[in-house]
PDB file of N, CA and C in Angstrom:
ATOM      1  N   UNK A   1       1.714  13.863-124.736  1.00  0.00           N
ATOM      2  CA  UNK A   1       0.863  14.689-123.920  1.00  0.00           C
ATOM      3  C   UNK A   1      -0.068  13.796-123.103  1.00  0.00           C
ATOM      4  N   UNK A   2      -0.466  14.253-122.101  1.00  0.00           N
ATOM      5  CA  UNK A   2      -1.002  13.554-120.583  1.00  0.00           C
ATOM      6  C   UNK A   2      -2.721  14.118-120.726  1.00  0.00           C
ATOM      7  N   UNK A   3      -2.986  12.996-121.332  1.00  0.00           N
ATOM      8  CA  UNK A   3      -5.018  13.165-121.053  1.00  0.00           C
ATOM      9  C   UNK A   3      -5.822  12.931-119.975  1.00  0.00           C
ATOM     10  N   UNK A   4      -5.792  13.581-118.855  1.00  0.00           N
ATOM     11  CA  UNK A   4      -6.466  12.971-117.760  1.00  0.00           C
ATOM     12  C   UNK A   4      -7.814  12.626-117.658  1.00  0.00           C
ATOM     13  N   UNK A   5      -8.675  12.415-118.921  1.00  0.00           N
ATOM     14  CA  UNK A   5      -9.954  12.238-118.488  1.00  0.00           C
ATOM     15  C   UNK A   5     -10.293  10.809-117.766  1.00  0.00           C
ATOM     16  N   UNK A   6      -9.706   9.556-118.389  1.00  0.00           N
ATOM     17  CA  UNK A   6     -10.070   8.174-118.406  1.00  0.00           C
ATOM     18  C   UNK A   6      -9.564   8.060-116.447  1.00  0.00           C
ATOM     19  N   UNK A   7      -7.767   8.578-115.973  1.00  0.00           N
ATOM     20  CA  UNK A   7      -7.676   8.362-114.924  1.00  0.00           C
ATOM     21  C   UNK A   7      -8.631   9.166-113.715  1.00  0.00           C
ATOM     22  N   UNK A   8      -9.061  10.452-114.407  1.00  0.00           N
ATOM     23  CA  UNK A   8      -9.807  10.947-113.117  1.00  0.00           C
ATOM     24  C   UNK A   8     -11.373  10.063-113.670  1.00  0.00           C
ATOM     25  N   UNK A   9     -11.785   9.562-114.002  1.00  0.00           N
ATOM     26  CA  UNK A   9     -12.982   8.950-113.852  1.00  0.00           C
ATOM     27  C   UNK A   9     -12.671   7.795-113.180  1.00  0.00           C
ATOM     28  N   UNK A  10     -11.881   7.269-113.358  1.00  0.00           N
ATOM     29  CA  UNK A  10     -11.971   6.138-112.491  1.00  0.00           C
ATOM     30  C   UNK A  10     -11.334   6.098-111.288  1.00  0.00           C
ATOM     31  N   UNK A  11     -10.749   7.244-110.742  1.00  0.00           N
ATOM     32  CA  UNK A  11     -10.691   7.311-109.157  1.00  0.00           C
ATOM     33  C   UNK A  11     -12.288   8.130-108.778  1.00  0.00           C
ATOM     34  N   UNK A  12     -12.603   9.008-109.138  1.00  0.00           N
ATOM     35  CA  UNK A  12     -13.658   9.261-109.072  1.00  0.00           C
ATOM     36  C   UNK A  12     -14.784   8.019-108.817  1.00  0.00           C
ATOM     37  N   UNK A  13     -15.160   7.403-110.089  1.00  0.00           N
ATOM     38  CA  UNK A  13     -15.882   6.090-109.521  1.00  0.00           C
ATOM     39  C   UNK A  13     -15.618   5.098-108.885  1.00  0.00           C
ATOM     40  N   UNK A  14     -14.248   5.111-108.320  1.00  0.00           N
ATOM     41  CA  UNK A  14     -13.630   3.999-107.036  1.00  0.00           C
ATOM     42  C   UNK A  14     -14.295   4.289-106.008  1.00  0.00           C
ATOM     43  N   UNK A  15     -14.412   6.038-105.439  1.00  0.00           N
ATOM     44  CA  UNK A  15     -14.821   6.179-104.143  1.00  0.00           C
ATOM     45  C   UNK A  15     -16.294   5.304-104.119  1.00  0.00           C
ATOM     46  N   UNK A  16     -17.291   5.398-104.827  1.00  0.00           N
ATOM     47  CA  UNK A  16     -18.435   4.959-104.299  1.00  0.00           C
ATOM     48  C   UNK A  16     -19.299   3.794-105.682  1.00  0.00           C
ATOM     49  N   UNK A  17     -19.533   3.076-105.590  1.00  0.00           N
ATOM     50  CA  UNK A  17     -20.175   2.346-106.755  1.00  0.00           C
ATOM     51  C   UNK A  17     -21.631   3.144-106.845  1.00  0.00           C
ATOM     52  N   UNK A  18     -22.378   3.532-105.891  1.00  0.00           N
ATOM     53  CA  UNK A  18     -23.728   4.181-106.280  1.00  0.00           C
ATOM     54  C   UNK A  18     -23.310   5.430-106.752  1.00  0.00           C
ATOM     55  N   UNK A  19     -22.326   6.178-106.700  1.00  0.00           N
ATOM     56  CA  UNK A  19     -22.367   7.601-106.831  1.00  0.00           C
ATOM     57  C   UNK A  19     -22.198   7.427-108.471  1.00  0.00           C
ATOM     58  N   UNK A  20     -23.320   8.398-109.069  1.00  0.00           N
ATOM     59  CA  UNK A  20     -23.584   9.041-110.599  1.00  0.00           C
ATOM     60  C   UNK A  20     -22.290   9.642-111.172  1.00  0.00           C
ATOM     61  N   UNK A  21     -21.231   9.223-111.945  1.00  0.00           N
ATOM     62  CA  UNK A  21     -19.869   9.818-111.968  1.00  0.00           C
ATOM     63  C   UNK A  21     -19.957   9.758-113.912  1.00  0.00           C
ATOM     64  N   UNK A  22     -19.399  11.045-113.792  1.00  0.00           N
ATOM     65  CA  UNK A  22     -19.703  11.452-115.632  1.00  0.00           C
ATOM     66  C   UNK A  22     -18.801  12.714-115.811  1.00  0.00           C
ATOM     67  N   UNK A  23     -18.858  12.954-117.127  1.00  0.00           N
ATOM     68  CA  UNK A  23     -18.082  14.420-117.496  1.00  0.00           C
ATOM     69  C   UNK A  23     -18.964  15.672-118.209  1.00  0.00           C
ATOM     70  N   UNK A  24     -20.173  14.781-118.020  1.00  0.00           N
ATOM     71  CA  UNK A  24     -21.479  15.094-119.046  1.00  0.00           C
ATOM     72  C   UNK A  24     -22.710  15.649-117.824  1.00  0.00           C
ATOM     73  N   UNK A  25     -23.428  16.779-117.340  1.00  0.00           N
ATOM     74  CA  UNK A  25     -24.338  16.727-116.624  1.00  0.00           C
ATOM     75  C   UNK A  25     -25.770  15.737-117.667  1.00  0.00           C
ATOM     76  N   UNK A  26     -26.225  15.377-117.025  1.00  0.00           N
ATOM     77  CA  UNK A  26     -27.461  14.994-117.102  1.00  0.00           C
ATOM     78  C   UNK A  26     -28.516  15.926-117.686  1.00  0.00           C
ATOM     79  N   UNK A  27     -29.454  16.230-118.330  1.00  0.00           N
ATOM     80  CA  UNK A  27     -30.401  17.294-118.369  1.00  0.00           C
ATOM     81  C   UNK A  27     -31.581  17.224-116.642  1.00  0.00           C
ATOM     82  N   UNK A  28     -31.801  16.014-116.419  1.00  0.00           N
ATOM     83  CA  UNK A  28     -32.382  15.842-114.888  1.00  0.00           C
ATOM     84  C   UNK A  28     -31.596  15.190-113.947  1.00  0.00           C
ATOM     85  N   UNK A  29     -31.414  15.007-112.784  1.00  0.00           N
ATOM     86  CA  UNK A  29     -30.252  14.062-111.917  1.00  0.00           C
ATOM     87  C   UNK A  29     -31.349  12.500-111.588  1.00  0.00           C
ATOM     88  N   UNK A  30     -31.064  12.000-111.768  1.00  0.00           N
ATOM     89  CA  UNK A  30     -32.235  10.392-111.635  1.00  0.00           C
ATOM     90  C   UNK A  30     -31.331   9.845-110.503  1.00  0.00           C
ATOM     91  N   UNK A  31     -30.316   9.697-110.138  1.00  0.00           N
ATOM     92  CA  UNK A  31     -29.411   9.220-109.504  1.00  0.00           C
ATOM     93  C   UNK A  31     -28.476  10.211-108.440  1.00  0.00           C
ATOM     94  N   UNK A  32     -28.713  10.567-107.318  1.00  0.00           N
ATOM     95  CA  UNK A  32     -28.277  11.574-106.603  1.00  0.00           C
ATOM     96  C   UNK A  32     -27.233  10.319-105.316  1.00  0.00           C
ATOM     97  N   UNK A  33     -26.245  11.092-104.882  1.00  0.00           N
ATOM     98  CA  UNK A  33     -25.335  11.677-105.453  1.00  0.00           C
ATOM     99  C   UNK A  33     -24.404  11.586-106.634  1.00  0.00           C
ATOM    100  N   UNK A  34     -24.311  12.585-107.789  1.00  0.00           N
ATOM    101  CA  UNK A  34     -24.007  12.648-108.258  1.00  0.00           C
ATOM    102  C   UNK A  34     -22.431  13.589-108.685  1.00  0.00           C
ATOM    103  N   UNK A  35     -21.645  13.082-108.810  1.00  0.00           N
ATOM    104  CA  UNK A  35     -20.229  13.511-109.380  1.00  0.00           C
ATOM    105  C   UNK A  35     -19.995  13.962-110.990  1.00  0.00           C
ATOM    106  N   UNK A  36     -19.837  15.362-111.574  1.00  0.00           N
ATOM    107  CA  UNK A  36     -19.567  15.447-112.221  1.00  0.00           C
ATOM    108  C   UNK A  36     -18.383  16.251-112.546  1.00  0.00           C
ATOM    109  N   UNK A  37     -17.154  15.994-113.436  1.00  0.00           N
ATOM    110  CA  UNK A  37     -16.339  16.651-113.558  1.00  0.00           C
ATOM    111  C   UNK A  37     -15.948  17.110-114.972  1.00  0.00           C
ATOM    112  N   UNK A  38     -14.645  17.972-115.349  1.00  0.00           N
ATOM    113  CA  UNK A  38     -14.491  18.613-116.352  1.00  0.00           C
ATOM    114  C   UNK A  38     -12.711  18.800-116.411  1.00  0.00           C
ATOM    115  N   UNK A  39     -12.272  18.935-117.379  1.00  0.00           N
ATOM    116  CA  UNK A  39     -11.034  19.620-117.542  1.00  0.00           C
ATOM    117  C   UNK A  39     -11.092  20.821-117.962  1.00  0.00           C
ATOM    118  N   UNK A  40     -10.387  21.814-117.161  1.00  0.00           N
ATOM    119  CA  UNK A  40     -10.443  23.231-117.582  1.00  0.00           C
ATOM    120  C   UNK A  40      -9.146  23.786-118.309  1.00  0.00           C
ATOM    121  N   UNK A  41      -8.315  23.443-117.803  1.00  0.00           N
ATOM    122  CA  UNK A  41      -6.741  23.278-118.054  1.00  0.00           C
ATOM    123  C   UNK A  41      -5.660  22.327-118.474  1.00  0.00           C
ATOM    124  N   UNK A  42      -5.257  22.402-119.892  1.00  0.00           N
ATOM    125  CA  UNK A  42      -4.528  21.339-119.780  1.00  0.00           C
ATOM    126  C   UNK A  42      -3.134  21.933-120.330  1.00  0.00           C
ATOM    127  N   UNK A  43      -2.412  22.632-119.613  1.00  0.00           N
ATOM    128  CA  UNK A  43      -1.571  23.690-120.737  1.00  0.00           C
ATOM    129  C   UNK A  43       0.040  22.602-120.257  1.00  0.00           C
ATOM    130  N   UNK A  44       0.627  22.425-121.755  1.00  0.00           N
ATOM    131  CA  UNK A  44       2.071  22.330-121.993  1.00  0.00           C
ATOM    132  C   UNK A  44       2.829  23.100-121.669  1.00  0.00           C
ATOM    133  N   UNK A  45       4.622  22.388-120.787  1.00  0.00           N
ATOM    134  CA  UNK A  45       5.395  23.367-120.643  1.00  0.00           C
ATOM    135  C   UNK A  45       6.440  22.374-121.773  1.00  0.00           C
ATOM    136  N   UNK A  46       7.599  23.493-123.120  1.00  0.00           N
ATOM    137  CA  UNK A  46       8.109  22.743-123.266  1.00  0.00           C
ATOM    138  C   UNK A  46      10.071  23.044-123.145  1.00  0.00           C
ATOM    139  N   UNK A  47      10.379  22.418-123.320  1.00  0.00           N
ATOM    140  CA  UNK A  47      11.701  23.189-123.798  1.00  0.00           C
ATOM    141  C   UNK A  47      11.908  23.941-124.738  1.00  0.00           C
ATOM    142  N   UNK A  48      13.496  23.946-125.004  1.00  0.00           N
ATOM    143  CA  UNK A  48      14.133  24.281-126.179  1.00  0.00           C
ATOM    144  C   UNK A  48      14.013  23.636-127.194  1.00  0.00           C
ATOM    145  N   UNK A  49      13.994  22.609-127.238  1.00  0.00           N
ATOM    146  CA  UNK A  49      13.929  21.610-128.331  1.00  0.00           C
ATOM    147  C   UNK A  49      12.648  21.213-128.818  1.00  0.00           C
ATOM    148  N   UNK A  50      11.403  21.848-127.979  1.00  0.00           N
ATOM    149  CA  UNK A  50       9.990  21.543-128.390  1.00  0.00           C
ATOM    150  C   UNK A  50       9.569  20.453-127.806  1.00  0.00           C
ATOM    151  N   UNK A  51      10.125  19.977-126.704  1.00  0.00           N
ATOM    152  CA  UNK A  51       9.919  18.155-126.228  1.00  0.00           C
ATOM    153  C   UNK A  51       8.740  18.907-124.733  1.00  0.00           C
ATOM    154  N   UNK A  52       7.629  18.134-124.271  1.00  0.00           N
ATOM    155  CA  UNK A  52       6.737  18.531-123.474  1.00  0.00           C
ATOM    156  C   UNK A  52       7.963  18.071-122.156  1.00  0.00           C
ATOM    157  N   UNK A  53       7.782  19.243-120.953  1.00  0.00           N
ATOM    158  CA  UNK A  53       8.652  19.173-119.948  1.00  0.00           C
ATOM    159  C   UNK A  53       7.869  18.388-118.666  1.00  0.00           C
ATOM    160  N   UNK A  54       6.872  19.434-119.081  1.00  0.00           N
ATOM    161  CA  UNK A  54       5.290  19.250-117.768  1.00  0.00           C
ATOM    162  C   UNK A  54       4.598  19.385-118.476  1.00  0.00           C
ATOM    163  N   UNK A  55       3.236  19.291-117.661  1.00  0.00           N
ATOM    164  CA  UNK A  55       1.573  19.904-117.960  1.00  0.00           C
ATOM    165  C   UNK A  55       1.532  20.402-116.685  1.00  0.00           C
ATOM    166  N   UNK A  56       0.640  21.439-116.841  1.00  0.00           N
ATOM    167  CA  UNK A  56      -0.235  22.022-115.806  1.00  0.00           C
ATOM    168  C   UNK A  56      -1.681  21.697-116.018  1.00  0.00           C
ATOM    169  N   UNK A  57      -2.590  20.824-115.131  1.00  0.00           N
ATOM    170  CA  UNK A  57      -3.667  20.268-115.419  1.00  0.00           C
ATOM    171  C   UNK A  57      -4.439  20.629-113.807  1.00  0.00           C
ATOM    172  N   UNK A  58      -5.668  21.312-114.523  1.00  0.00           N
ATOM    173  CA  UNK A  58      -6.869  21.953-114.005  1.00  0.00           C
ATOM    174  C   UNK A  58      -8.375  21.442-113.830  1.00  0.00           C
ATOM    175  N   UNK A  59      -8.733  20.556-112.903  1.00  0.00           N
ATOM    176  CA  UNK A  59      -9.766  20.169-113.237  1.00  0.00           C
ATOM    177  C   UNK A  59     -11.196  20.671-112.101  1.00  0.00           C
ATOM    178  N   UNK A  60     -12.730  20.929-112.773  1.00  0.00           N
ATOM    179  CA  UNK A  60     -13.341  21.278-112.264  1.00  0.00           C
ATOM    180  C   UNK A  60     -14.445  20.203-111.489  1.00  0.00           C
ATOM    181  N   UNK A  61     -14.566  19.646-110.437  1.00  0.00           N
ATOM    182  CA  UNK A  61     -15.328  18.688-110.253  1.00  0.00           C
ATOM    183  C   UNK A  61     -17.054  19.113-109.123  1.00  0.00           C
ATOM    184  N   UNK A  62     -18.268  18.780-109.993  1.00  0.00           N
ATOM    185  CA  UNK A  62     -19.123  19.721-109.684  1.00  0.00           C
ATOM    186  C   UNK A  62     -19.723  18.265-108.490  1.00  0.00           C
ATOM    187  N   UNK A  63     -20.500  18.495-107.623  1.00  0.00           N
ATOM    188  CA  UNK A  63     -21.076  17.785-106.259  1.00  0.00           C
ATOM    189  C   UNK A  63     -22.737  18.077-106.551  1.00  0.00           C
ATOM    190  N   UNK A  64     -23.432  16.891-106.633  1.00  0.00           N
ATOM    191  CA  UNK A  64     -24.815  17.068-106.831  1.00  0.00           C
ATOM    192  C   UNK A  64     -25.357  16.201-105.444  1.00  0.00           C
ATOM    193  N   UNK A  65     -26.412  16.801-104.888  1.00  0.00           N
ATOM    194  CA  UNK A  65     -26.940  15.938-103.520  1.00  0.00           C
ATOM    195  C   UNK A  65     -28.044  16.058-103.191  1.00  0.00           C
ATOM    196  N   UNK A  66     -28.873  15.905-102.422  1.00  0.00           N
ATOM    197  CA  UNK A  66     -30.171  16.104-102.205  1.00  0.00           C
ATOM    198  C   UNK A  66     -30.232  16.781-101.106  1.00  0.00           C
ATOM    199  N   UNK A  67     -29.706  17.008-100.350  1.00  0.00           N
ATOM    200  CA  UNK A  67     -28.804  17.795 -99.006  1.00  0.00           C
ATOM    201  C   UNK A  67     -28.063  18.010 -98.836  1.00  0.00           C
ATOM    202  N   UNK A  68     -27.242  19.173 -98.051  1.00  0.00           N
ATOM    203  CA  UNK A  68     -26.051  19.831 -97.944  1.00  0.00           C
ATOM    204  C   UNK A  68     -24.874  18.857 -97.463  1.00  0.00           C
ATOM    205  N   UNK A  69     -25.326  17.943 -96.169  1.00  0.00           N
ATOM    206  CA  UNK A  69     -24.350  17.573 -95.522  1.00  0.00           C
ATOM    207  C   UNK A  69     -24.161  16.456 -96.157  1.00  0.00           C
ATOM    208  N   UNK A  70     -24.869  15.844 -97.457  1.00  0.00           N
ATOM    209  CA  UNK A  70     -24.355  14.622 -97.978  1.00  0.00           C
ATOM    210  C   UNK A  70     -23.289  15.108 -99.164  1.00  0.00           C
ATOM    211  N   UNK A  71     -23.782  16.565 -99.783  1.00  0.00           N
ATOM    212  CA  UNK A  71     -22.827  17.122-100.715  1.00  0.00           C
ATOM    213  C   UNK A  71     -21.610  17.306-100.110  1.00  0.00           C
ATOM    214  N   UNK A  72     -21.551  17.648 -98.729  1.00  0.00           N
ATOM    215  CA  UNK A  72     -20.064  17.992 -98.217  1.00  0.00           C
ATOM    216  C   UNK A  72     -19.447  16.714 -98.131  1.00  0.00           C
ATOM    217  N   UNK A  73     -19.828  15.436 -97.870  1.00  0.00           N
ATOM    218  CA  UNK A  73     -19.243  14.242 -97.284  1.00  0.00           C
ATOM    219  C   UNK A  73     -18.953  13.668 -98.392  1.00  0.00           C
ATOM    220  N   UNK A  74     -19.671  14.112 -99.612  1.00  0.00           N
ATOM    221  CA  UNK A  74     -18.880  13.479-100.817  1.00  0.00           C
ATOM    222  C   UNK A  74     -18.210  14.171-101.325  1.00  0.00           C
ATOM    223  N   UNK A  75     -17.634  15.218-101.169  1.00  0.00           N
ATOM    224  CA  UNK A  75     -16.933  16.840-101.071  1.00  0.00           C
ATOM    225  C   UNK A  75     -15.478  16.058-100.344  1.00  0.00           C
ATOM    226  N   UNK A  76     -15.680  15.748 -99.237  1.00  0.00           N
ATOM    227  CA  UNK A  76     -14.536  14.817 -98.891  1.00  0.00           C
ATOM    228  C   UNK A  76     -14.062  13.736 -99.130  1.00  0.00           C
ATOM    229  N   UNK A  77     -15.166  12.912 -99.636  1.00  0.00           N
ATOM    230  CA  UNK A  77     -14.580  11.725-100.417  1.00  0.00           C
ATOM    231  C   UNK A  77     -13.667  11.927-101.696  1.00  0.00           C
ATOM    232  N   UNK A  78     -14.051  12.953-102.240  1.00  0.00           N
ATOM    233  CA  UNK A  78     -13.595  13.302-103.492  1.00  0.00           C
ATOM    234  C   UNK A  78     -12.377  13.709-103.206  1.00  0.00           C
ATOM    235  N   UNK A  79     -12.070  14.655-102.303  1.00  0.00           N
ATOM    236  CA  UNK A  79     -10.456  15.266-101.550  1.00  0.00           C
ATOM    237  C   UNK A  79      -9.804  14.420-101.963  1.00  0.00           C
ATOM    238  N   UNK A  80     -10.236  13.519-100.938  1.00  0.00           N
ATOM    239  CA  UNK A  80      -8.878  12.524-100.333  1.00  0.00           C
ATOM    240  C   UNK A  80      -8.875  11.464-101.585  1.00  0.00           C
ATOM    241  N   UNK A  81      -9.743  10.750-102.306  1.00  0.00           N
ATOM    242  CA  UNK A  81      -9.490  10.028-103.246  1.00  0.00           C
ATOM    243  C   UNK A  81      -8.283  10.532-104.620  1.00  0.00           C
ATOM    244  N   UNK A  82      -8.509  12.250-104.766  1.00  0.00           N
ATOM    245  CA  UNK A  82      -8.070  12.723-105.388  1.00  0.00           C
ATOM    246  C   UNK A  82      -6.418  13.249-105.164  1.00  0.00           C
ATOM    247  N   UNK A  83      -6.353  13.808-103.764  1.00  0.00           N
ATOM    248  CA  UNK A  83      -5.624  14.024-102.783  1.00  0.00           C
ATOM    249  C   UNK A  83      -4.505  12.742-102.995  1.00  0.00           C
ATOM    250  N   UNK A  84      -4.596  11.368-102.985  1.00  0.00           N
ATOM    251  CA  UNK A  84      -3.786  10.118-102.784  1.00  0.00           C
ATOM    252  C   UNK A  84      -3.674   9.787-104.368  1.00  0.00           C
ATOM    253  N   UNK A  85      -4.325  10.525-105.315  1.00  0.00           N
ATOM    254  CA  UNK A  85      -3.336  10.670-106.607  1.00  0.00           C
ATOM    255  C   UNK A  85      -3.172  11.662-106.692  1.00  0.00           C
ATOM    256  N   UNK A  86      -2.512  12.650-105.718  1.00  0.00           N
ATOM    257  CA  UNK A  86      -1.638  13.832-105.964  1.00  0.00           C
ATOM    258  C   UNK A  86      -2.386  14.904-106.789  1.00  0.00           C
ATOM    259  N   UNK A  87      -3.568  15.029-106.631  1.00  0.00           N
ATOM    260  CA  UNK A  87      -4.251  15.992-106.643  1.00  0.00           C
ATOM    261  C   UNK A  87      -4.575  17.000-105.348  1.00  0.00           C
ATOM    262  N   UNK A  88      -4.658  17.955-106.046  1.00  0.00           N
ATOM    263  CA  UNK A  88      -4.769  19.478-104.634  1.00  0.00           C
ATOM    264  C   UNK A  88      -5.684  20.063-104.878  1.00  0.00           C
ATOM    265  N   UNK A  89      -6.593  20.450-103.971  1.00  0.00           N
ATOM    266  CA  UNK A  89      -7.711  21.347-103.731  1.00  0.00           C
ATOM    267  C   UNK A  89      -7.317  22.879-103.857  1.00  0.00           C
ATOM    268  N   UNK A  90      -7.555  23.098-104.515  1.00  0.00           N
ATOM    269  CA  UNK A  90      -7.347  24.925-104.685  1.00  0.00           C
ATOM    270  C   UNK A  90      -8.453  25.418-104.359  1.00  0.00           C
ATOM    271  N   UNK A  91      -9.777  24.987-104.562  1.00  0.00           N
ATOM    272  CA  UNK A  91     -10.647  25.835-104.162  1.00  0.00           C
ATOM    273  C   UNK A  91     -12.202  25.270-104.094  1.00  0.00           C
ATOM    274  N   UNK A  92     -12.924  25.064-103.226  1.00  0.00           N
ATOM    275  CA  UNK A  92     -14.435  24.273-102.557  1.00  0.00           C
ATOM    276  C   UNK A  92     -15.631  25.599-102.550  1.00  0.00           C
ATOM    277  N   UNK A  93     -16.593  25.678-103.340  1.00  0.00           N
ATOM    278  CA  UNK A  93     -17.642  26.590-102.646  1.00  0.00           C
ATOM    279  C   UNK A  93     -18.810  26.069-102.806  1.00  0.00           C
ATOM    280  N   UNK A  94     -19.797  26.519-102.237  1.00  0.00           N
ATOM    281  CA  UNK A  94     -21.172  25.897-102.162  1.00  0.00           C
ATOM    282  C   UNK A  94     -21.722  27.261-103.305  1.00  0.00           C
ATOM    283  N   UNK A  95     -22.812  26.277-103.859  1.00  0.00           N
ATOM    284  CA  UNK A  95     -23.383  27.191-105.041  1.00  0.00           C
ATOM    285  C   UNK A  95     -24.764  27.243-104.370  1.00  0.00           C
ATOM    286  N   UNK A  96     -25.203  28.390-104.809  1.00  0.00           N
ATOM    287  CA  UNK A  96     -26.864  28.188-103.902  1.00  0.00           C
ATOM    288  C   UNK A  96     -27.876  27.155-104.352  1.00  0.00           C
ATOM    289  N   UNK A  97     -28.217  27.443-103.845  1.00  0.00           N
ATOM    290  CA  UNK A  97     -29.554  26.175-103.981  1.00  0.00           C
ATOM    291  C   UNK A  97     -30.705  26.460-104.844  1.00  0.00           C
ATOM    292  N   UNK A  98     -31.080  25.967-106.000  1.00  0.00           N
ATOM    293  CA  UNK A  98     -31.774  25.911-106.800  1.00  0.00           C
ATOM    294  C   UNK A  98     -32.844  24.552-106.333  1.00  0.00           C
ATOM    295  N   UNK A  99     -34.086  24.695-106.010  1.00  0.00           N
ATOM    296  CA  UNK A  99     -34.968  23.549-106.161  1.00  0.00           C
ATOM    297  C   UNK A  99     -34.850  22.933-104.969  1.00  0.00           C
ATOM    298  N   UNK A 100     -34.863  21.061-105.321  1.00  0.00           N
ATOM    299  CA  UNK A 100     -34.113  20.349-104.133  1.00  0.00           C
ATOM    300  C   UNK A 100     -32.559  20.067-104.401  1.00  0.00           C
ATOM    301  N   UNK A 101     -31.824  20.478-104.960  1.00  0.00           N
ATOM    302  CA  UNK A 101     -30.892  19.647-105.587  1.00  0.00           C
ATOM    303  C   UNK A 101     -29.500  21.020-105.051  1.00  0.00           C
ATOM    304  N   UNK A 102     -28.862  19.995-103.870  1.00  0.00           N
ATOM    305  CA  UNK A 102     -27.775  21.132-103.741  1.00  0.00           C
ATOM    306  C   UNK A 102     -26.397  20.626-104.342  1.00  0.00           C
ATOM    307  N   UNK A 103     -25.303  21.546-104.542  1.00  0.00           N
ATOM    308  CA  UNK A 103     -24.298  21.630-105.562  1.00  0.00           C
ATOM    309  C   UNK A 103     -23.551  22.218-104.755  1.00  0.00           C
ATOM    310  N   UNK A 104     -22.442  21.723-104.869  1.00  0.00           N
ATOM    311  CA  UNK A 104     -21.099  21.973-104.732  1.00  0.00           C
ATOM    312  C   UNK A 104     -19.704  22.091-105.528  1.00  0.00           C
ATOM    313  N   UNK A 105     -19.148  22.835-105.991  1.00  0.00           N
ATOM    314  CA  UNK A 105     -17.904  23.009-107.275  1.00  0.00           C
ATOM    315  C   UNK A 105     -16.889  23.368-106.147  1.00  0.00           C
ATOM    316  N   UNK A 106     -15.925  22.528-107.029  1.00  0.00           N
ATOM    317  CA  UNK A 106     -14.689  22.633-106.628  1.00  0.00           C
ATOM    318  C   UNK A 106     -13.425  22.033-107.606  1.00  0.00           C
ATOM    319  N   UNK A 107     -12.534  22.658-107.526  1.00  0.00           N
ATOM    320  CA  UNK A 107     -11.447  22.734-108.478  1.00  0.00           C
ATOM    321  C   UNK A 107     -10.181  22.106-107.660  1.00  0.00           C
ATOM    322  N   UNK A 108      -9.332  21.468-108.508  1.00  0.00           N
ATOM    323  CA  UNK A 108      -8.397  20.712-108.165  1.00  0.00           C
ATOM    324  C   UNK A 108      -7.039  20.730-109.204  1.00  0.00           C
ATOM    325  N   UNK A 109      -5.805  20.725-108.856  1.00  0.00           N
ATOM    326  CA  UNK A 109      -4.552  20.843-109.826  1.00  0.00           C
ATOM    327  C   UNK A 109      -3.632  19.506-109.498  1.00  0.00           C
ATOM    328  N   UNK A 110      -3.101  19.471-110.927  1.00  0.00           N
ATOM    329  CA  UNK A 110      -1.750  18.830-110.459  1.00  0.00           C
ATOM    330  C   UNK A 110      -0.940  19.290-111.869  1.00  0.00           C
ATOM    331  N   UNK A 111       0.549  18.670-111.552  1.00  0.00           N
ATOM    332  CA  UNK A 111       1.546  18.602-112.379  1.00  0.00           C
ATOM    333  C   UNK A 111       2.124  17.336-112.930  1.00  0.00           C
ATOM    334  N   UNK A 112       2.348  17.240-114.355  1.00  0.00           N
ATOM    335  CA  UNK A 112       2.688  16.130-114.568  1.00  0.00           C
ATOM    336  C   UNK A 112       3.939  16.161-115.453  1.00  0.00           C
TER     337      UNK A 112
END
């Protein structure tokens, strides 16, 4: 079975050496922009014989910023880093704004 935590952290922390990259939020952000992600999905397909065929793997990756247009630009960094290991965007939304601290979630799939 296929654990993606170790490879999506470290494309994740390729895009940027300053960017805050974890699987864990913070209780405060000290370090903005910040990247945090999650696995939501990790479901087995198998055969007949019980042998794993695929995975279907679901992951949630949350965007922390101090402004909108820096959350979106690391919103795209994240795409395409993710995007060129065959990851797909299923779905980007902006979460409202609490405080100073804006957020962005977005979810991403692949098959393995």
């Amino acid at each position: 079975m296929y654990l993606p935590k170790a490879d999506i952290y470290a494309i994740l922390k390729n895009i940027n050496n300053n960017y805050y990259v974890s699987q864990t939020q913070p209780p405060v952000f000290d370090v903005l922009p910040a990247i945090i992600f999650r696995v939501d999905n990790n479901i087995i397909n198998t055969d007949l014989d019980n042998n794993i065929t695929h995975q279907n793997v679901d992951i949630t990756v949350d965007i922390w910023a101090e402004d909108s247009v820096t959350a979106s630009n690391v919103l795209s960094e994240v795409e395409e880093a993710l995007r060129n290991n065959q990851w797909q965007m299923t779905n980007s939304m902006d979460v409202p704004n609490i405080g100073n601290v804006f957020h962005i979630v977005s979810r991403f799939t692949n098959i393995f």
